[in-house]
PDB file of N, CA and C in Angstrom:
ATOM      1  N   UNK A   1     -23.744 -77.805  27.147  1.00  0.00           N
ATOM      2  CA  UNK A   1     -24.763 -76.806  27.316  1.00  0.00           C
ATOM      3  C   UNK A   1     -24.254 -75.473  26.753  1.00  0.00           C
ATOM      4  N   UNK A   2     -25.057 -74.805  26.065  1.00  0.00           N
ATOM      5  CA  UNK A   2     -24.716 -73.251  25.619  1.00  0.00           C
ATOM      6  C   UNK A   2     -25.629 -72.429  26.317  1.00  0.00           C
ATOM      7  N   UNK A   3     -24.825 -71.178  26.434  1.00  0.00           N
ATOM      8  CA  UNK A   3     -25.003 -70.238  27.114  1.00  0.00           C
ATOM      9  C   UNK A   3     -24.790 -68.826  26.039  1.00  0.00           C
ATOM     10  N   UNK A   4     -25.914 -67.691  26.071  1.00  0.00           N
ATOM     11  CA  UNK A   4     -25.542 -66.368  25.605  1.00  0.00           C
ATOM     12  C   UNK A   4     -25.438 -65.700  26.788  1.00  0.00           C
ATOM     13  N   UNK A   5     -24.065 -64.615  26.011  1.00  0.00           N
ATOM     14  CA  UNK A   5     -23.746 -63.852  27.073  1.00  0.00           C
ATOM     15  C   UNK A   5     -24.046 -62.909  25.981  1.00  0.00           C
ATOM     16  N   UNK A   6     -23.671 -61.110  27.240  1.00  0.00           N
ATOM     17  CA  UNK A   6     -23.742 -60.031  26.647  1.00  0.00           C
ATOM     18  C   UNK A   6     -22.276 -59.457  26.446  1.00  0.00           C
ATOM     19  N   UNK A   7     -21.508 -59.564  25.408  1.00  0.00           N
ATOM     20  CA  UNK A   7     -20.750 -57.980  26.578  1.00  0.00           C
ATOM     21  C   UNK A   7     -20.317 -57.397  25.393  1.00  0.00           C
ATOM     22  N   UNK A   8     -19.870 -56.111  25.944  1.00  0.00           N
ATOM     23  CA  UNK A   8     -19.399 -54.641  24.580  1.00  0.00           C
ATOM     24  C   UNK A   8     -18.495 -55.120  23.432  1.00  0.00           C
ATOM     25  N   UNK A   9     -18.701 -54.403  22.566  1.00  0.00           N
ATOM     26  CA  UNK A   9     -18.370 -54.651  21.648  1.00  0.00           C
ATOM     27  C   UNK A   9     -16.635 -54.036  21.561  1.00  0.00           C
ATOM     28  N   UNK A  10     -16.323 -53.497  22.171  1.00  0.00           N
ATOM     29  CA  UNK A  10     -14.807 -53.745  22.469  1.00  0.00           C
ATOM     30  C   UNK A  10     -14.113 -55.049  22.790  1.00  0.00           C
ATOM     31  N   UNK A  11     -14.509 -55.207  24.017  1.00  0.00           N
ATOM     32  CA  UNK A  11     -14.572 -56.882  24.590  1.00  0.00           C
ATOM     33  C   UNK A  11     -14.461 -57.655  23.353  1.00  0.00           C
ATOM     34  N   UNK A  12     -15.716 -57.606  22.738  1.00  0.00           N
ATOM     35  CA  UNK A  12     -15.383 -58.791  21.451  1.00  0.00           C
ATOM     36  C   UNK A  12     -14.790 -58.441  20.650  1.00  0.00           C
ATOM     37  N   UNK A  13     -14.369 -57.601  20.352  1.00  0.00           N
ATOM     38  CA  UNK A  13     -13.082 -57.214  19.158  1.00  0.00           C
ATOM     39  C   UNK A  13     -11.839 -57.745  19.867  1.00  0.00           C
ATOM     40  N   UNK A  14     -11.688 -57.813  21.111  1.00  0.00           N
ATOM     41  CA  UNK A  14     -10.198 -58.266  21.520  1.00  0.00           C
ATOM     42  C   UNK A  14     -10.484 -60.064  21.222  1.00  0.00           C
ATOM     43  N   UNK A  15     -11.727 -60.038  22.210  1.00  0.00           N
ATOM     44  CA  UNK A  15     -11.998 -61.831  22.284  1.00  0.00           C
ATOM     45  C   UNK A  15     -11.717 -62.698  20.779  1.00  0.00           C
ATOM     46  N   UNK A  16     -12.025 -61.831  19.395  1.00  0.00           N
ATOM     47  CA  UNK A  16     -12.074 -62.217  18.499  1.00  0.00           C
ATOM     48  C   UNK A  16     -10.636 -62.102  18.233  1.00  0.00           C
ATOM     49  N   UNK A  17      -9.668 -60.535  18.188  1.00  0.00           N
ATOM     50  CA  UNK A  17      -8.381 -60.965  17.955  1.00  0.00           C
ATOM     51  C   UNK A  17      -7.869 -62.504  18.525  1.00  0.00           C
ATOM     52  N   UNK A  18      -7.556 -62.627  19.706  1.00  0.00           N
ATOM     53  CA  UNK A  18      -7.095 -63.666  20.089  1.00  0.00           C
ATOM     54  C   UNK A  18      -7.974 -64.630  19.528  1.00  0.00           C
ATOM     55  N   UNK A  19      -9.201 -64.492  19.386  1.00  0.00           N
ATOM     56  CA  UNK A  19      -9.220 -66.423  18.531  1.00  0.00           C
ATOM     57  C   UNK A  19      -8.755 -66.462  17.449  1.00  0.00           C
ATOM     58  N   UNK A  20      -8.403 -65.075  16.615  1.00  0.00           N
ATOM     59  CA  UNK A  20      -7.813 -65.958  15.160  1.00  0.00           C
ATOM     60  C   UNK A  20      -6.259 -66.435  15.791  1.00  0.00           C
ATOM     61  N   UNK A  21      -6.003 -65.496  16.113  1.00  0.00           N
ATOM     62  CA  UNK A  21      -4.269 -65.459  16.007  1.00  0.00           C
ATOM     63  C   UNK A  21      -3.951 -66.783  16.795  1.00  0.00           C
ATOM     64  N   UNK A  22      -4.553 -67.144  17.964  1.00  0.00           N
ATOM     65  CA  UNK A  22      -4.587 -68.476  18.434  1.00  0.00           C
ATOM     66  C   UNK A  22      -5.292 -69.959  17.789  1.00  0.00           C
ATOM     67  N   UNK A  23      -6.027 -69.392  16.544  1.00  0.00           N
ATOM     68  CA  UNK A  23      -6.884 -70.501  16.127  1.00  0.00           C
ATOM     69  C   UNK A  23      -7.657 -71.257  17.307  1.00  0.00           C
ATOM     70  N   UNK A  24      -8.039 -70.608  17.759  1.00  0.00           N
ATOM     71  CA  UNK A  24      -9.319 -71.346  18.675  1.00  0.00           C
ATOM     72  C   UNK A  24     -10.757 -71.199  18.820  1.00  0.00           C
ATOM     73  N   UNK A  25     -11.509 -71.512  19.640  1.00  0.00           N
ATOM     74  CA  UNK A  25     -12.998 -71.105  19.648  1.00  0.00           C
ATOM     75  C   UNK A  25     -13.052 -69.895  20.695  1.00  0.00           C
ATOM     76  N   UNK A  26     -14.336 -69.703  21.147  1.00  0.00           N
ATOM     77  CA  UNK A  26     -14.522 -68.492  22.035  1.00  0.00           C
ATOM     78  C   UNK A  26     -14.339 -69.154  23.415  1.00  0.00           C
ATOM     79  N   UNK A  27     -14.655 -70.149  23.302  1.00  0.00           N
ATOM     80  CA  UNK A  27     -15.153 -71.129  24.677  1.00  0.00           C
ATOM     81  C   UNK A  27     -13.522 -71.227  25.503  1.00  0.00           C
ATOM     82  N   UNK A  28     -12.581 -71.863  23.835  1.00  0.00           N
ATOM     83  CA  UNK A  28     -11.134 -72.045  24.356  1.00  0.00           C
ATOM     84  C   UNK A  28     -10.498 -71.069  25.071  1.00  0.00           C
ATOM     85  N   UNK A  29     -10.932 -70.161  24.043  1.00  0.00           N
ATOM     86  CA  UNK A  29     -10.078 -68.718  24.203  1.00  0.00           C
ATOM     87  C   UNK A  29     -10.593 -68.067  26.105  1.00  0.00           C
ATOM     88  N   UNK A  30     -11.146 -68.696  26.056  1.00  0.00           N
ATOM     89  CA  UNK A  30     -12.159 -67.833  27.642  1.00  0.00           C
ATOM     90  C   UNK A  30     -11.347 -68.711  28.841  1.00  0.00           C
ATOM     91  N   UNK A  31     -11.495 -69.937  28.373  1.00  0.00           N
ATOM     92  CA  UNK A  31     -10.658 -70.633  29.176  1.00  0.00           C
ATOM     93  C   UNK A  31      -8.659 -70.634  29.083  1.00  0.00           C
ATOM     94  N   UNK A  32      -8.571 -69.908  28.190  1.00  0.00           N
ATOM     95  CA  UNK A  32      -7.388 -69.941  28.491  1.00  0.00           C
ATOM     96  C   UNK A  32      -6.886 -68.828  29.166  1.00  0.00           C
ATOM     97  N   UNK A  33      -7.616 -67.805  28.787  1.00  0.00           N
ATOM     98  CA  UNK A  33      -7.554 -66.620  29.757  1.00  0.00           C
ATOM     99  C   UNK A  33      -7.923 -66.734  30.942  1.00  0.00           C
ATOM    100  N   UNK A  34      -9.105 -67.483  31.295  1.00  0.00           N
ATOM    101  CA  UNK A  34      -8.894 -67.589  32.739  1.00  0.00           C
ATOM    102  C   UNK A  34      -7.681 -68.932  33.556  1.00  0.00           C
ATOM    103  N   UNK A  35      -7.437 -69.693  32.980  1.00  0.00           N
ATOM    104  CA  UNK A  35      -6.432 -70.349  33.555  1.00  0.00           C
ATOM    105  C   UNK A  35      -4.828 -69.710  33.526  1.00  0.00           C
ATOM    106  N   UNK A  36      -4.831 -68.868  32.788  1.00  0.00           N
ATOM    107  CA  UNK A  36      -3.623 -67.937  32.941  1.00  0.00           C
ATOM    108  C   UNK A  36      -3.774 -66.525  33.864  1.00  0.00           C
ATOM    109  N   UNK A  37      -4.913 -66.051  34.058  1.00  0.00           N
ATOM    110  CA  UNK A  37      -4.861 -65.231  35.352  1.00  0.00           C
ATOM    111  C   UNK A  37      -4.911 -66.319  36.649  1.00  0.00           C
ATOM    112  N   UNK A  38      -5.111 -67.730  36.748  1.00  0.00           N
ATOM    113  CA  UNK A  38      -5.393 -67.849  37.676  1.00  0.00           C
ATOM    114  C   UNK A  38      -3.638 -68.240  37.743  1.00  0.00           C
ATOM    115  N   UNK A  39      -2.769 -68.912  36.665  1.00  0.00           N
ATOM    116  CA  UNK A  39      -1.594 -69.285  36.759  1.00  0.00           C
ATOM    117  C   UNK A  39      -0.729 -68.302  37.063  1.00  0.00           C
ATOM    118  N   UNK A  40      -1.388 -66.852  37.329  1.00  0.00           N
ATOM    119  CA  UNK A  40      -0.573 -65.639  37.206  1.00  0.00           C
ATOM    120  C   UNK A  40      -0.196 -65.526  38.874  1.00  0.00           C
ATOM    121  N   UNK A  41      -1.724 -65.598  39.311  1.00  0.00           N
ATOM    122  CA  UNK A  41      -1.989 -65.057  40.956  1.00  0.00           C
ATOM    123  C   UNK A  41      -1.131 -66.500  41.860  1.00  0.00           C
ATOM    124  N   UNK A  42      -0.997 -67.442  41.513  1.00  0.00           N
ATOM    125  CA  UNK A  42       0.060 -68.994  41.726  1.00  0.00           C
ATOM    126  C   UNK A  42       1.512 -68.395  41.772  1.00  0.00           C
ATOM    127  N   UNK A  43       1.480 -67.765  40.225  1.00  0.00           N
ATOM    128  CA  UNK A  43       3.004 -67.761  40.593  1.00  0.00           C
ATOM    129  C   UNK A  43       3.408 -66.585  41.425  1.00  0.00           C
ATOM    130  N   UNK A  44       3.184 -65.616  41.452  1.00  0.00           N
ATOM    131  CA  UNK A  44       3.176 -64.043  42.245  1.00  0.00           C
ATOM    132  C   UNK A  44       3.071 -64.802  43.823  1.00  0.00           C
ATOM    133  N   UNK A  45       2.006 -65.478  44.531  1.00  0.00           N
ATOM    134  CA  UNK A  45       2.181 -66.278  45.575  1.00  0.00           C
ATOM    135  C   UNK A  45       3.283 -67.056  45.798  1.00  0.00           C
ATOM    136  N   UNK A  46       3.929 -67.661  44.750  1.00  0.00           N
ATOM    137  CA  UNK A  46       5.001 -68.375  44.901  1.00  0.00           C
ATOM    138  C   UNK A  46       6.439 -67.828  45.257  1.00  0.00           C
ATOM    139  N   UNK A  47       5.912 -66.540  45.423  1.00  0.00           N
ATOM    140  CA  UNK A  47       7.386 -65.449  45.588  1.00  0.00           C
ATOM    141  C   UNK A  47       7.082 -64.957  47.408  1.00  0.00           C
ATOM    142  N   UNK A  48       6.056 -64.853  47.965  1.00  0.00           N
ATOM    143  CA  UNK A  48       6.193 -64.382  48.887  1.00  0.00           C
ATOM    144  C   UNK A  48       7.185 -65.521  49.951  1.00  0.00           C
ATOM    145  N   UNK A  49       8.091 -64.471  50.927  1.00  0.00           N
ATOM    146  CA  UNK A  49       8.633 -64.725  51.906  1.00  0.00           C
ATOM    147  C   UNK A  49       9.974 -65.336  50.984  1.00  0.00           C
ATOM    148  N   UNK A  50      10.090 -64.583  49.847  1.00  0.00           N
ATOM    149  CA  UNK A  50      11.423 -65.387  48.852  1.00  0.00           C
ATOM    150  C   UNK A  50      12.683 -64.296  49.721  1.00  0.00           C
ATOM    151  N   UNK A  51      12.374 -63.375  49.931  1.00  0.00           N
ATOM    152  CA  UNK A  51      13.109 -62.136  50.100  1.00  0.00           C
ATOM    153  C   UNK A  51      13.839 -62.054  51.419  1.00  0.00           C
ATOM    154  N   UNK A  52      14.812 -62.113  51.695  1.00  0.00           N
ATOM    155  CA  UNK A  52      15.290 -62.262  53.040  1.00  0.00           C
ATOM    156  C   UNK A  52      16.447 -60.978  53.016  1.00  0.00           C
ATOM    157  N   UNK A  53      16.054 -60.427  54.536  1.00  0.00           N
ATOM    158  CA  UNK A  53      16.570 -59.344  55.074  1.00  0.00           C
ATOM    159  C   UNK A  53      18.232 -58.496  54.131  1.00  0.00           C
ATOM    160  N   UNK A  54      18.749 -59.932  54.312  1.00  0.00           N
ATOM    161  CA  UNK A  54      20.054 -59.739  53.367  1.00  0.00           C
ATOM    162  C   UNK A  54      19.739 -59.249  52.221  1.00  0.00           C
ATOM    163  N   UNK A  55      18.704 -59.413  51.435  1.00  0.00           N
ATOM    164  CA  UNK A  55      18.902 -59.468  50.008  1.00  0.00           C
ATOM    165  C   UNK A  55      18.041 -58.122  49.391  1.00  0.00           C
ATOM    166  N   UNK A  56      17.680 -57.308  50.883  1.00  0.00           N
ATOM    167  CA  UNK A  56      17.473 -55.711  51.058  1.00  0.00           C
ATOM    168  C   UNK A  56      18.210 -54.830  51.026  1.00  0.00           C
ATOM    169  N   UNK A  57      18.124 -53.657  49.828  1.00  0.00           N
ATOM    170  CA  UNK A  57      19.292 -52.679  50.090  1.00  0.00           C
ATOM    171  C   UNK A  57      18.324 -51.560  51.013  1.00  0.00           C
ATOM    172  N   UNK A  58      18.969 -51.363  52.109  1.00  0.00           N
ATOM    173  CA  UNK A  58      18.023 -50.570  52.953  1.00  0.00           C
ATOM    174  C   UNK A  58      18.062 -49.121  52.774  1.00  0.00           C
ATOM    175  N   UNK A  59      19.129 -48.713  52.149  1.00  0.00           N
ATOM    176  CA  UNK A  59      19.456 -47.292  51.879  1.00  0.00           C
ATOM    177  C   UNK A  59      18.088 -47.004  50.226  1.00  0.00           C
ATOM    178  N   UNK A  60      17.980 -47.932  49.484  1.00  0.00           N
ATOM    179  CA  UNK A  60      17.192 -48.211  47.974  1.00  0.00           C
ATOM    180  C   UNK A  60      16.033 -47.821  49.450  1.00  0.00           C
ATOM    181  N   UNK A  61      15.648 -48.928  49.937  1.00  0.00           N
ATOM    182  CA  UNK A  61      14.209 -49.103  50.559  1.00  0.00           C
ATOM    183  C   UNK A  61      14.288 -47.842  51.387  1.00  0.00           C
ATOM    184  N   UNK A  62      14.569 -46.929  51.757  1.00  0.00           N
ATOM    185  CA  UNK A  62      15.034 -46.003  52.806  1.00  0.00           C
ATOM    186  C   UNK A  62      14.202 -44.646  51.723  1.00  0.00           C
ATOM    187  N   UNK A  63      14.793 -44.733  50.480  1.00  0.00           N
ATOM    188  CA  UNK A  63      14.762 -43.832  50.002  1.00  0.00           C
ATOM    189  C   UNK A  63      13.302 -43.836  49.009  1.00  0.00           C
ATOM    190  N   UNK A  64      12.803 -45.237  48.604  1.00  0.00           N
ATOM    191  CA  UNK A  64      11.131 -45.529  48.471  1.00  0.00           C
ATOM    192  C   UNK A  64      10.183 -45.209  49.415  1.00  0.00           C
ATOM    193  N   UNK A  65      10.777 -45.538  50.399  1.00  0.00           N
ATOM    194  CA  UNK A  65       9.493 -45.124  51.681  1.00  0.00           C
ATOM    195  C   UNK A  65       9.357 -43.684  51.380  1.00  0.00           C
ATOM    196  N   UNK A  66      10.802 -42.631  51.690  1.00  0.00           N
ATOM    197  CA  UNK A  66      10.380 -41.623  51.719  1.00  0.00           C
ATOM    198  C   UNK A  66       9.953 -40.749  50.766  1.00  0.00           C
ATOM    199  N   UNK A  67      10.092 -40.971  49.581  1.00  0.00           N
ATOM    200  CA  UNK A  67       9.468 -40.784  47.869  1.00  0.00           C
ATOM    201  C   UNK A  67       7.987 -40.730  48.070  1.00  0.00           C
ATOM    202  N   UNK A  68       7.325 -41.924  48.788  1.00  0.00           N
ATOM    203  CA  UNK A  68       5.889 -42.705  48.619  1.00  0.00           C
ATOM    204  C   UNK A  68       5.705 -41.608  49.772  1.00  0.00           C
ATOM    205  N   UNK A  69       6.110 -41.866  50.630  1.00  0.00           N
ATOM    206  CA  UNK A  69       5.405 -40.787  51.751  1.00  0.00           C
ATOM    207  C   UNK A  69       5.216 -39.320  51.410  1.00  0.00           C
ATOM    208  N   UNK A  70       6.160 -38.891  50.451  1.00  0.00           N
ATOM    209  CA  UNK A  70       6.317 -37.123  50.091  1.00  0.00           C
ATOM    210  C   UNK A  70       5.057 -37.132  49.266  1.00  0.00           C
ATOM    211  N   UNK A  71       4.506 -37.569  48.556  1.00  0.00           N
ATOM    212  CA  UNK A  71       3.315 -38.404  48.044  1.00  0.00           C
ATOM    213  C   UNK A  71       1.756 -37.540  48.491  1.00  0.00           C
TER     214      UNK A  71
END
């Protein structure tokens, strides 16, 4: 099934870079971008709770908090 979409003409100047340089279609190219943001938000999940207390420099973290807070 085909479908028209709308979108700016910026948008398609990038959409089009990446299909040459990848040699693909628009369809590919859409899908590969979305299976790589979704492979992005997987791996970033795959890190939480990696971090254990030890492997904190608390004086580093001591001195971010209070940076972000002067803020």
């Amino acid at each position: 099934m085909v479908r028209v979409i709308t979108i700016m003409d910026d948008v398609y100047a990038e959409l089009y870079r990446l299909k040459r340089s990848k040699n693909m279609s628009f369809s590919e190219i859409l899908r590969y971008l979305l299976k790589e943001r979704s492979s992005e938000k997987e791996n970033i999940l795959s890190l939480a709770g990696s971090i254990t207390d030890s492997d904190v420099d608390r004086r580093s973290m001591e001195r971010i908090r209070k940076y972000n807070w002067g803020r």
